[in-house]
C-alpha atoms as a PDB file:
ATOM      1  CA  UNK A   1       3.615   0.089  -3.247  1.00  0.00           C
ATOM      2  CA  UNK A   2       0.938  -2.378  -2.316  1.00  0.00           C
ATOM      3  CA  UNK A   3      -1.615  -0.904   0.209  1.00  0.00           C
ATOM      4  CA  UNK A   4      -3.641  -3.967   0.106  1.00  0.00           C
ATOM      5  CA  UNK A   5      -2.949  -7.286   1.594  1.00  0.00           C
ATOM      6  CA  UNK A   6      -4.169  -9.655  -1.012  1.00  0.00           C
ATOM      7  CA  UNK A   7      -0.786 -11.236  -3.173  1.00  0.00           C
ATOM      8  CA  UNK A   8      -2.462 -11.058  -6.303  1.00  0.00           C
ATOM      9  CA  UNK A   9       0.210 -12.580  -8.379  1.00  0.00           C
ATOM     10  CA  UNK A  10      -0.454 -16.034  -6.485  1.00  0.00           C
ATOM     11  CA  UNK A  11      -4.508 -15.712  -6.411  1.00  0.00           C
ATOM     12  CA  UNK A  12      -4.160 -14.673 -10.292  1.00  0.00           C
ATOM     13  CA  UNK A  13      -1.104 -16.450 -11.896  1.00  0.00           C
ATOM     14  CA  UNK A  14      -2.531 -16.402 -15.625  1.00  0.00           C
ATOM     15  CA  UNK A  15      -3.040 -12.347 -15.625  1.00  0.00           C
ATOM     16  CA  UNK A  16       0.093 -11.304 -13.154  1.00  0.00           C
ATOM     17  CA  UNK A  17       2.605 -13.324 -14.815  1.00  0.00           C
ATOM     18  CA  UNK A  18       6.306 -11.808 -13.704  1.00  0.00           C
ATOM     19  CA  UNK A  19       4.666  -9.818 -11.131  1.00  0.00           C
ATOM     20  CA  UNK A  20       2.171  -7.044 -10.454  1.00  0.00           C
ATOM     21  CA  UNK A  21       2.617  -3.631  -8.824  1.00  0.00           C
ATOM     22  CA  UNK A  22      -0.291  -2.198  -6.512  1.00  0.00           C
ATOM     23  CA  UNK A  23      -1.257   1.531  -5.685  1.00  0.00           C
ATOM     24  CA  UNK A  24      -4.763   1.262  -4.318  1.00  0.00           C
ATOM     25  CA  UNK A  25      -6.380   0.989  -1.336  1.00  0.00           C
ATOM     26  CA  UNK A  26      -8.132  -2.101  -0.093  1.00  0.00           C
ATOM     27  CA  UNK A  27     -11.858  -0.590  -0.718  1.00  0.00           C
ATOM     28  CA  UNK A  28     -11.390  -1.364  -4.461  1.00  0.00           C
ATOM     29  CA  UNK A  29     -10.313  -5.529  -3.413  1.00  0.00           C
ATOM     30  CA  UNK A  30     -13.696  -6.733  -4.750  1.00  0.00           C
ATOM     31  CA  UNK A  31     -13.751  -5.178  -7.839  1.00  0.00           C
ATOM     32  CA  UNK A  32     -10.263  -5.658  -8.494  1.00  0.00           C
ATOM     33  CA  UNK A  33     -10.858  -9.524  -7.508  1.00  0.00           C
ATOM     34  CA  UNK A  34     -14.155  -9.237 -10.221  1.00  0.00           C
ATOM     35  CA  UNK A  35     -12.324  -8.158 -12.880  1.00  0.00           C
ATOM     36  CA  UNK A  36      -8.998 -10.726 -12.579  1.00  0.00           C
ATOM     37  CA  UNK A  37     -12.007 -13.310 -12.302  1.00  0.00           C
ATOM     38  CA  UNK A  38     -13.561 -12.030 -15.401  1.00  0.00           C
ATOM     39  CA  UNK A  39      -9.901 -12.218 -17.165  1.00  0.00           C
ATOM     40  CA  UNK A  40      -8.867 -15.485 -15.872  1.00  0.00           C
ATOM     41  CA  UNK A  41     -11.567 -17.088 -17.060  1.00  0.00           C
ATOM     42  CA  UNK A  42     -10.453 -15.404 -20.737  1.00  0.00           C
ATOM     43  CA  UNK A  43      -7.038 -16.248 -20.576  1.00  0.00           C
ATOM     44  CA  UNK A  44      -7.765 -19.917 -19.664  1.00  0.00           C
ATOM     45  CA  UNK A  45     -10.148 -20.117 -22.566  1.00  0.00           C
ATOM     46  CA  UNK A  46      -7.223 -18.422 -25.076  1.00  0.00           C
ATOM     47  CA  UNK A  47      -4.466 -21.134 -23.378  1.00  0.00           C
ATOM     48  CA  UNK A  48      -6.196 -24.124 -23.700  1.00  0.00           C
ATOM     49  CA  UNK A  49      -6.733 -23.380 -27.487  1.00  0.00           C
ATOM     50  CA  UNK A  50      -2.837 -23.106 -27.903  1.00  0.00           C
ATOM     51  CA  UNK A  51      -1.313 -24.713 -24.761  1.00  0.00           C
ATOM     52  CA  UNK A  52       2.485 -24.735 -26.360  1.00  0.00           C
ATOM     53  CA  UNK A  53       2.019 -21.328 -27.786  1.00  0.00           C
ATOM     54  CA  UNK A  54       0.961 -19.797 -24.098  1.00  0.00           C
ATOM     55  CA  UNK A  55       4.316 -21.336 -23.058  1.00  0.00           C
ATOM     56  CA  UNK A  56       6.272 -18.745 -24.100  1.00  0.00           C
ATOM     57  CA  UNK A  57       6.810 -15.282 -22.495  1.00  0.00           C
ATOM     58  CA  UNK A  58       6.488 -13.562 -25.744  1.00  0.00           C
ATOM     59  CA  UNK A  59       2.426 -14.745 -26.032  1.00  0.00           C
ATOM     60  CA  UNK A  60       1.620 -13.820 -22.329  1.00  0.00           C
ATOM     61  CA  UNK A  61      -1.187 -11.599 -21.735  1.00  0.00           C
ATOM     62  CA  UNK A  62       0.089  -9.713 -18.400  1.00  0.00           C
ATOM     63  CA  UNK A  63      -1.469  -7.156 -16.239  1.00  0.00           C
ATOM     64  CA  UNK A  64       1.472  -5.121 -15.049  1.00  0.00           C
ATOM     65  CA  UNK A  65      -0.097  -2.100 -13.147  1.00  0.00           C
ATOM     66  CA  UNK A  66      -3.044  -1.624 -11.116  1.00  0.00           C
ATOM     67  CA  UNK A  67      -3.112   1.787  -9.654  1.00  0.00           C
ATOM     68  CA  UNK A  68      -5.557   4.874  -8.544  1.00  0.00           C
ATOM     69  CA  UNK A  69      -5.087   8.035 -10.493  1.00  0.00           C
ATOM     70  CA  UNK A  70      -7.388  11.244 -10.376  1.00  0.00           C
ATOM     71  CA  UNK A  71      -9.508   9.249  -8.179  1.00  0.00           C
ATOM     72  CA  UNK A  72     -10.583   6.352 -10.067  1.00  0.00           C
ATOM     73  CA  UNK A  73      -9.019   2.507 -11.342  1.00  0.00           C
ATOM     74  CA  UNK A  74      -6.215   2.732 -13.900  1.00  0.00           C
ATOM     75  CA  UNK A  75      -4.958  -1.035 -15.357  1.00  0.00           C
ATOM     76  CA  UNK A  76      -1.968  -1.115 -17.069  1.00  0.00           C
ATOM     77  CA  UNK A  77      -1.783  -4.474 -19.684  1.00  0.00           C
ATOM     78  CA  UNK A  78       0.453  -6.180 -21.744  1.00  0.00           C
ATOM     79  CA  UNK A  79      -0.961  -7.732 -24.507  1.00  0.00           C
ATOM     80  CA  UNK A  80       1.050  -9.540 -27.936  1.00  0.00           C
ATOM     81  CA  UNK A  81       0.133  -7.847 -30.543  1.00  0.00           C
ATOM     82  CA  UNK A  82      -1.219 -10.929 -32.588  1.00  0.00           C
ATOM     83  CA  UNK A  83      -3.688 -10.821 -29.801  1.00  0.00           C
ATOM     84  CA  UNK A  84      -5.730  -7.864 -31.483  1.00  0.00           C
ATOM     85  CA  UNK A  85      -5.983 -10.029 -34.850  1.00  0.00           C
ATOM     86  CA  UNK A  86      -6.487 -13.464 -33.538  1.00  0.00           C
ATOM     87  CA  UNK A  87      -8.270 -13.380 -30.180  1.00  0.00           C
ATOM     88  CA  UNK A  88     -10.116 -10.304 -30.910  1.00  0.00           C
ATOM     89  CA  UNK A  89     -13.223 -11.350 -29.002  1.00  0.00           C
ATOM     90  CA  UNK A  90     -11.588 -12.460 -25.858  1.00  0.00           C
ATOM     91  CA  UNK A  91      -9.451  -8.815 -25.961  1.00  0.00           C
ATOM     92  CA  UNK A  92     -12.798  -7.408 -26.274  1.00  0.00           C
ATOM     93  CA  UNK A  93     -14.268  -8.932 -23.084  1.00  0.00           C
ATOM     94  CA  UNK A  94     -10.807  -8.213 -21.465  1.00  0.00           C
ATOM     95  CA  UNK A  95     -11.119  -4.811 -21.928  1.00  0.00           C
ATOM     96  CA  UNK A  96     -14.586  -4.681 -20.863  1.00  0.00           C
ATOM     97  CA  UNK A  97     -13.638  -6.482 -17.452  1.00  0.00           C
ATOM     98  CA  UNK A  98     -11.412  -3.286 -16.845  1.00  0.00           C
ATOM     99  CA  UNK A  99     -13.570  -0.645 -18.245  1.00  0.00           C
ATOM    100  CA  UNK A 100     -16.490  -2.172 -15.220  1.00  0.00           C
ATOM    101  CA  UNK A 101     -13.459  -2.250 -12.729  1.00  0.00           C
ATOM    102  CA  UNK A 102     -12.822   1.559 -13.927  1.00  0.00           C
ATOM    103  CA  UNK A 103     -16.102   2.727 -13.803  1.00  0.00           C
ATOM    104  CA  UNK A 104     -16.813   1.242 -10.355  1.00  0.00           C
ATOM    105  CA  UNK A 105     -14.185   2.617  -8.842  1.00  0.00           C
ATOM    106  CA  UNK A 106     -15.736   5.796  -9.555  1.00  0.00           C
ATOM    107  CA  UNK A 107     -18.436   5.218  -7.084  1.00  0.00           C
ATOM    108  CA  UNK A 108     -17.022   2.699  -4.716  1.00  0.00           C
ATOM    109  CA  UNK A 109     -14.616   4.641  -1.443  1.00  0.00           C
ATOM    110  CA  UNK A 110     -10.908   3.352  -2.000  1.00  0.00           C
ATOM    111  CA  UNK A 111     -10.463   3.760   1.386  1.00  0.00           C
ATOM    112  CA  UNK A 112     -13.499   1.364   3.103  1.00  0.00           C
ATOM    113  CA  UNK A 113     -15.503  -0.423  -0.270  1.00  0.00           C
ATOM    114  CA  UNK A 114     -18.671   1.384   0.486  1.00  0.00           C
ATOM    115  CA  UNK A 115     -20.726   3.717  -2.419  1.00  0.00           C
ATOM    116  CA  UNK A 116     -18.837   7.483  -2.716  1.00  0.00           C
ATOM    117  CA  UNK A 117     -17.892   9.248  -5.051  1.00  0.00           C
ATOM    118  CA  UNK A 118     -14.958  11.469  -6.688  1.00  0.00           C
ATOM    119  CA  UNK A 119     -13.836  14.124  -4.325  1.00  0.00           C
ATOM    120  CA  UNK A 120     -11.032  16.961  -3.516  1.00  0.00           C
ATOM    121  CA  UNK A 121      -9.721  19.926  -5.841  1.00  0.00           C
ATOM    122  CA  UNK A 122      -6.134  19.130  -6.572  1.00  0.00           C
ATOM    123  CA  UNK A 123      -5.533  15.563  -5.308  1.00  0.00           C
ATOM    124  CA  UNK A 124      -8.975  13.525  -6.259  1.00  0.00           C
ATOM    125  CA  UNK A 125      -9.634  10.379  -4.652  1.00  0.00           C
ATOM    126  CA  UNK A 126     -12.880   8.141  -4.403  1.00  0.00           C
ATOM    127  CA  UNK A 127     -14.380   8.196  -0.908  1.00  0.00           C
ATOM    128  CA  UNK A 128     -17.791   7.708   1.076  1.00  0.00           C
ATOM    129  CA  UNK A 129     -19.122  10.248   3.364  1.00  0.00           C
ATOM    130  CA  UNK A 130     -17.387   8.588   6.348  1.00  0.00           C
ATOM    131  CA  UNK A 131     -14.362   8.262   4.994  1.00  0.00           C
ATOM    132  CA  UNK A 132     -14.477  12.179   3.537  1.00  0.00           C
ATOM    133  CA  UNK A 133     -10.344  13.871   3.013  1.00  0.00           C
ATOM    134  CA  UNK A 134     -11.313  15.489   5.901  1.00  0.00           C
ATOM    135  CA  UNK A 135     -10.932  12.555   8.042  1.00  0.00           C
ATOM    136  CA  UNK A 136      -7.397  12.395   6.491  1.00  0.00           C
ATOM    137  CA  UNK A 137      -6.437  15.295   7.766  1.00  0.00           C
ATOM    138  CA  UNK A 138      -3.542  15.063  10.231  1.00  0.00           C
ATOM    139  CA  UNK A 139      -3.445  15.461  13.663  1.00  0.00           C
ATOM    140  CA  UNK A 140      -2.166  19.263  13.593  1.00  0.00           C
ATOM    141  CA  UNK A 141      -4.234  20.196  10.041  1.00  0.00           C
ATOM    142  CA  UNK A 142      -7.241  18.882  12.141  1.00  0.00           C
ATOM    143  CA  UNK A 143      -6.714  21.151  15.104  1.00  0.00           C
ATOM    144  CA  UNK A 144      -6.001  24.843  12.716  1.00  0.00           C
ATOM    145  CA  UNK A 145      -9.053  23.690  10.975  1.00  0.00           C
ATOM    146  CA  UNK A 146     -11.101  23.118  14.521  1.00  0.00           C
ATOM    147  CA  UNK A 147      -9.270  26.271  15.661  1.00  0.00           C
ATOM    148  CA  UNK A 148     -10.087  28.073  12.527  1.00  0.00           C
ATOM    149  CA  UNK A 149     -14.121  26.989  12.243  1.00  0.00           C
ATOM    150  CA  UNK A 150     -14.489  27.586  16.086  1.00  0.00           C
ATOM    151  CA  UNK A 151     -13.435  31.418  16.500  1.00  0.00           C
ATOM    152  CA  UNK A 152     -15.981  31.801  12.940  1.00  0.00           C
ATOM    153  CA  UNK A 153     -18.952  30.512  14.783  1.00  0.00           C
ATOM    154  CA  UNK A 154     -17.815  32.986  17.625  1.00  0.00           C
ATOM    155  CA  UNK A 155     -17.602  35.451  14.970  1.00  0.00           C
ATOM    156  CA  UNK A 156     -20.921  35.492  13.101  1.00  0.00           C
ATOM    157  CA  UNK A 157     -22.499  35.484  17.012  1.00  0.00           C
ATOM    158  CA  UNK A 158     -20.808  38.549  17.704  1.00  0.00           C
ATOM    159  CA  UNK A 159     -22.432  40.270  13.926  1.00  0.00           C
ATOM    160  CA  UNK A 160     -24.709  43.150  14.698  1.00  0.00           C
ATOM    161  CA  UNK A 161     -26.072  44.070  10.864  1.00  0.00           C
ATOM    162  CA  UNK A 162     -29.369  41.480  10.703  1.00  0.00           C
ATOM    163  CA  UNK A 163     -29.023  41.107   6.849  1.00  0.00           C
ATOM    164  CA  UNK A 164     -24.901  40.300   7.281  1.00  0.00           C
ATOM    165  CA  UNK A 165     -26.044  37.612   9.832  1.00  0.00           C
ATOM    166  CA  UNK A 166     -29.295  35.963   8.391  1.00  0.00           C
ATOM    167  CA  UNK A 167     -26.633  35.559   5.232  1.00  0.00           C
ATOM    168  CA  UNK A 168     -23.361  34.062   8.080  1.00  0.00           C
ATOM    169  CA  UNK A 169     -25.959  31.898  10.031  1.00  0.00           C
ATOM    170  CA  UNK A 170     -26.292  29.359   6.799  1.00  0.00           C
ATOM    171  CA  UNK A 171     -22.540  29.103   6.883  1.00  0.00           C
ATOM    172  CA  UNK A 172     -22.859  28.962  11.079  1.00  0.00           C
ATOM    173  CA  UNK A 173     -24.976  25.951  10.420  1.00  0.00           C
ATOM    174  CA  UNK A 174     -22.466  24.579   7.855  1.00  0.00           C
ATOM    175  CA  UNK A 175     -19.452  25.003   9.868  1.00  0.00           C
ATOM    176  CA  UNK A 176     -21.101  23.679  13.000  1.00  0.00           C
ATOM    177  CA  UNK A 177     -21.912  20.238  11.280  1.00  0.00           C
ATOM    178  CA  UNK A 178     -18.401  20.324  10.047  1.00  0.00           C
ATOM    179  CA  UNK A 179     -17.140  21.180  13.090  1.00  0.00           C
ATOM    180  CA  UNK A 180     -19.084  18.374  14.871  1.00  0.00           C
ATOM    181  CA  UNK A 181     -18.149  15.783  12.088  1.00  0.00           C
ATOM    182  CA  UNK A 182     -14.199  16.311  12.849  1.00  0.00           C
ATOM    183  CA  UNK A 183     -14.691  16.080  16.552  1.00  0.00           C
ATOM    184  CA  UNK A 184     -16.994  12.712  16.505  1.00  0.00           C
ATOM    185  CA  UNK A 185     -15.092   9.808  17.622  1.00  0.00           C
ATOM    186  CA  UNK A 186     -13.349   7.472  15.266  1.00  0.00           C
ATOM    187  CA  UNK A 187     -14.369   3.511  15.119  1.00  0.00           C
ATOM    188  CA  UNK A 188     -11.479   1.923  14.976  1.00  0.00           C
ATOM    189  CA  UNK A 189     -13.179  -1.666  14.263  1.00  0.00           C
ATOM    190  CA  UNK A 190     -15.262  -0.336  11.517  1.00  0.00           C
ATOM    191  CA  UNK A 191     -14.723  -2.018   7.788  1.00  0.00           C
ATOM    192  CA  UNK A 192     -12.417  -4.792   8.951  1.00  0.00           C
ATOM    193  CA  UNK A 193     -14.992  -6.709   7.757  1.00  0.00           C
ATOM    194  CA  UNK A 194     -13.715  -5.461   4.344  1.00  0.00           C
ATOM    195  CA  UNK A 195      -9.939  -5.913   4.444  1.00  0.00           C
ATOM    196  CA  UNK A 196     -10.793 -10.005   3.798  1.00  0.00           C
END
């Protein structure tokens, strides 16, 4: 599944050699495009020092698998084992290409490429405020939530105990910016300017 519309395998022959398989979002396109920069540049070094030996399928460096999981980067490589021994260095700075992809992904929404961070209970993904699960909701989970938070608020106004509602009005005030952040219209043009 490729949710992005950047062919990797032709903007990064030397690391998608056979093919690559996608499962992220197009937020993550720039660091994904930093880090197969970082690596090309590696792998170009490592072939020109052996140019017959990078001929064969068997001494390919490949990245197979780029995917989100638990809410961050996950890149799945293929490396020949004589790599470790003789291009130790160049694995090294490899590896540290994908551990900065990994870690940025971490604060950097999937969804639109601006800063957020990791959130949900069960399913985890990387968003920004904006782009928040509960913008993901769907059409009818969005209106038993709106239901839901509305006849609350009508609730804690109808509480006649002053200590029960000073404690409700916090979550009044809570529920009312939630409730206004569901109903505030989408943008539909907003971060195009990211899906490049």
């Amino acid at each position: 599944m490729n949710l992005n519309k950047i062919d990797w395998q032709k903007k990064y022959p030397l690391s998608c050699v056979g093919g690559i398989n996608t499962e992220f979002n197009s937020g993550w396109d720039k660091i994904i495009s930093d880090m197969f920069d970082k690596i090309e540049t590696v792998l170009q070094d490592i072939y020109n020092l052996e140019p017959e030996r990078s001929q064969d399928p068997e001494n390919q460096f490949r990245v197979a698998q780029i995917k989100e999981k638990f809410g961050s980067l996950r890149v799945y490589v293929d490396i020949p084992s004589f790599w470790k021994t003789e291009y130790q260095k160049q694995c090294d700075h490899i590896q540290e290409a994908i551990n900065t992809a990994d870690n940025l992904s971490t604060e950097t929404c999937e969804l639109c490429g601006e800063p957020g961070r990791i959130v949900g209970t069960g399913w985890l993904s990387c968003r920004c405020q904006k782009c928040d699960t509960y913008k993901l909701l769907s059409p009818l989970a969005e209106t038993v939530v709106t239901d839901y938070v509305t006849e609350f608020l009508k609730t804690v106004d109808d509480i006649e105990n002053p200590s029960e509602k000073r404690k409700m009005m916090d979550l009044r005030g809570y529920a009312q910016e939630f409730l206004d952040y569901l109903n505030q219209p989408e943008d539909k043009d907003e971060g195009d300017e990211h899906h490049d």
